[in-house]
C-alpha atoms as a PDB file:
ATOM      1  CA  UNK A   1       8.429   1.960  40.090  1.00  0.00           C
ATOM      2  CA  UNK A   2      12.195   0.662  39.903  1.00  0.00           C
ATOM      3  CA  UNK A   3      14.380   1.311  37.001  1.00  0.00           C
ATOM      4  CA  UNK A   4      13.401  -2.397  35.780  1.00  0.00           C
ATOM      5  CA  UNK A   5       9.965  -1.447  35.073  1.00  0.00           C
ATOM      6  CA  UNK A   6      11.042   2.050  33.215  1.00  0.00           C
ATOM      7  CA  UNK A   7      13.061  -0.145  31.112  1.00  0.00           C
ATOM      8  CA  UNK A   8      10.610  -2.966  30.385  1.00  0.00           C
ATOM      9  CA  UNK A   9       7.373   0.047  29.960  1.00  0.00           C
ATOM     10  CA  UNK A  10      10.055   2.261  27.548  1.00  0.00           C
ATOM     11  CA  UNK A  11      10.290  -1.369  25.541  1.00  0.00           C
ATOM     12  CA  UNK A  12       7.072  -2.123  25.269  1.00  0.00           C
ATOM     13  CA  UNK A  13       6.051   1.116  24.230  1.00  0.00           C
ATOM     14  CA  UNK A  14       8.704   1.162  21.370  1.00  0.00           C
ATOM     15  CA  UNK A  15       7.466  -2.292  20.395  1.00  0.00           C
ATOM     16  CA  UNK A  16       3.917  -1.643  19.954  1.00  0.00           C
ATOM     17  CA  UNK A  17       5.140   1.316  18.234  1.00  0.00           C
ATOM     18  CA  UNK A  18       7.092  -0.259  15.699  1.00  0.00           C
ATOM     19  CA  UNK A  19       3.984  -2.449  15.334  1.00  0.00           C
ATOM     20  CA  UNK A  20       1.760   0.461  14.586  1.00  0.00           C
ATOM     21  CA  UNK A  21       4.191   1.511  12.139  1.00  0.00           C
ATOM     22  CA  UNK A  22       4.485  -1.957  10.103  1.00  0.00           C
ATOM     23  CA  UNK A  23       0.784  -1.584  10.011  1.00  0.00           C
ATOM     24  CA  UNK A  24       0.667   1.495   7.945  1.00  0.00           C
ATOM     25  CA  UNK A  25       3.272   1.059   6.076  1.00  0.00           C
ATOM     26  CA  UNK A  26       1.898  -2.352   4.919  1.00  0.00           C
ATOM     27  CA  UNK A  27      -1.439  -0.907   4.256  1.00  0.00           C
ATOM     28  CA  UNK A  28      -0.234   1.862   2.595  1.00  0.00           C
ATOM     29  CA  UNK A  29       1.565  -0.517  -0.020  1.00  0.00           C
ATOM     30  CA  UNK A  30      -1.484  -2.549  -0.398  1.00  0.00           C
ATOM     31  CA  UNK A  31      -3.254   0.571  -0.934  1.00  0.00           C
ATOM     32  CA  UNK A  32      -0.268   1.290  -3.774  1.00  0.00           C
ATOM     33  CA  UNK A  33      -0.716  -1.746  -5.177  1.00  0.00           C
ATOM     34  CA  UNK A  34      -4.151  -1.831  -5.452  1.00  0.00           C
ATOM     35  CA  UNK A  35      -3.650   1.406  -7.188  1.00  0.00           C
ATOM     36  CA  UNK A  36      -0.892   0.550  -9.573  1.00  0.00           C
ATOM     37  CA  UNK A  37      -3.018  -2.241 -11.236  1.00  0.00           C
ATOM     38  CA  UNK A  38      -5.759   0.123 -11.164  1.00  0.00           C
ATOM     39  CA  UNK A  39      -4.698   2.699 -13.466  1.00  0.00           C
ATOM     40  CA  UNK A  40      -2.755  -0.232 -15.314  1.00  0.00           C
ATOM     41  CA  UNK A  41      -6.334  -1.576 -16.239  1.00  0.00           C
ATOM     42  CA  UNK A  42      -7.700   1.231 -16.974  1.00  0.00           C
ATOM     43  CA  UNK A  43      -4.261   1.750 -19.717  1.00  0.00           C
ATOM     44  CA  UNK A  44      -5.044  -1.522 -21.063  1.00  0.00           C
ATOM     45  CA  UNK A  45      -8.921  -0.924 -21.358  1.00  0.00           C
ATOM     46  CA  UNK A  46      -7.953   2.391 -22.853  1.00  0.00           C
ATOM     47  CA  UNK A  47      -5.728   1.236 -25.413  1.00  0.00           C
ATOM     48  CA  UNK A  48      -8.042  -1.337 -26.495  1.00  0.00           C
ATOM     49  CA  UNK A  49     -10.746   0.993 -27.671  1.00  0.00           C
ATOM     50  CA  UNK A  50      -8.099   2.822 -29.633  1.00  0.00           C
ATOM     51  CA  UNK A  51      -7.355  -0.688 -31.443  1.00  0.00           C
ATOM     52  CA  UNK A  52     -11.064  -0.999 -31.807  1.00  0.00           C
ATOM     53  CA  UNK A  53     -11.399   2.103 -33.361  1.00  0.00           C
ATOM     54  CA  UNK A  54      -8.512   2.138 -35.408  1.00  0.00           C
ATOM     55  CA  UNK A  55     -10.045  -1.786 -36.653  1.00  0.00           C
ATOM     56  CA  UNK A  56     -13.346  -0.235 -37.412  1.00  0.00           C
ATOM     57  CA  UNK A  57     -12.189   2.404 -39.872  1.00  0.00           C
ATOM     58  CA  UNK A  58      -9.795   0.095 -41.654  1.00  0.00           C
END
């Protein structure tokens, strides 16, 4: 193995690394996301049945 080969192997192993990274990091903000509306639903669906409730003993 020549010092060519070291170098092109050493880049291609940081490349599919940084590949590997993206991936998590882009699922992990999906996965964020995803659980940012979540609870922002569940706010909304909460503070609707305090409206209702509030409506029903006026």
């Amino acid at each position: 193995m020549n010092a060519m080969d070291k170098v092109a192997d050493a880049y291609y192993a940081q490349r599919h690394w940084e590949e590997f990274r993206d991936r998590i990091v882009k699922k992990q903000l999906t996965y964020g996301n995803v659980v940012h509306d979540y609870f922002k639903i569940v706010d909304e669906m909460n503070r609707t049945k305090e409206e209702l409730k509030q409506w029903n003993m006026n």
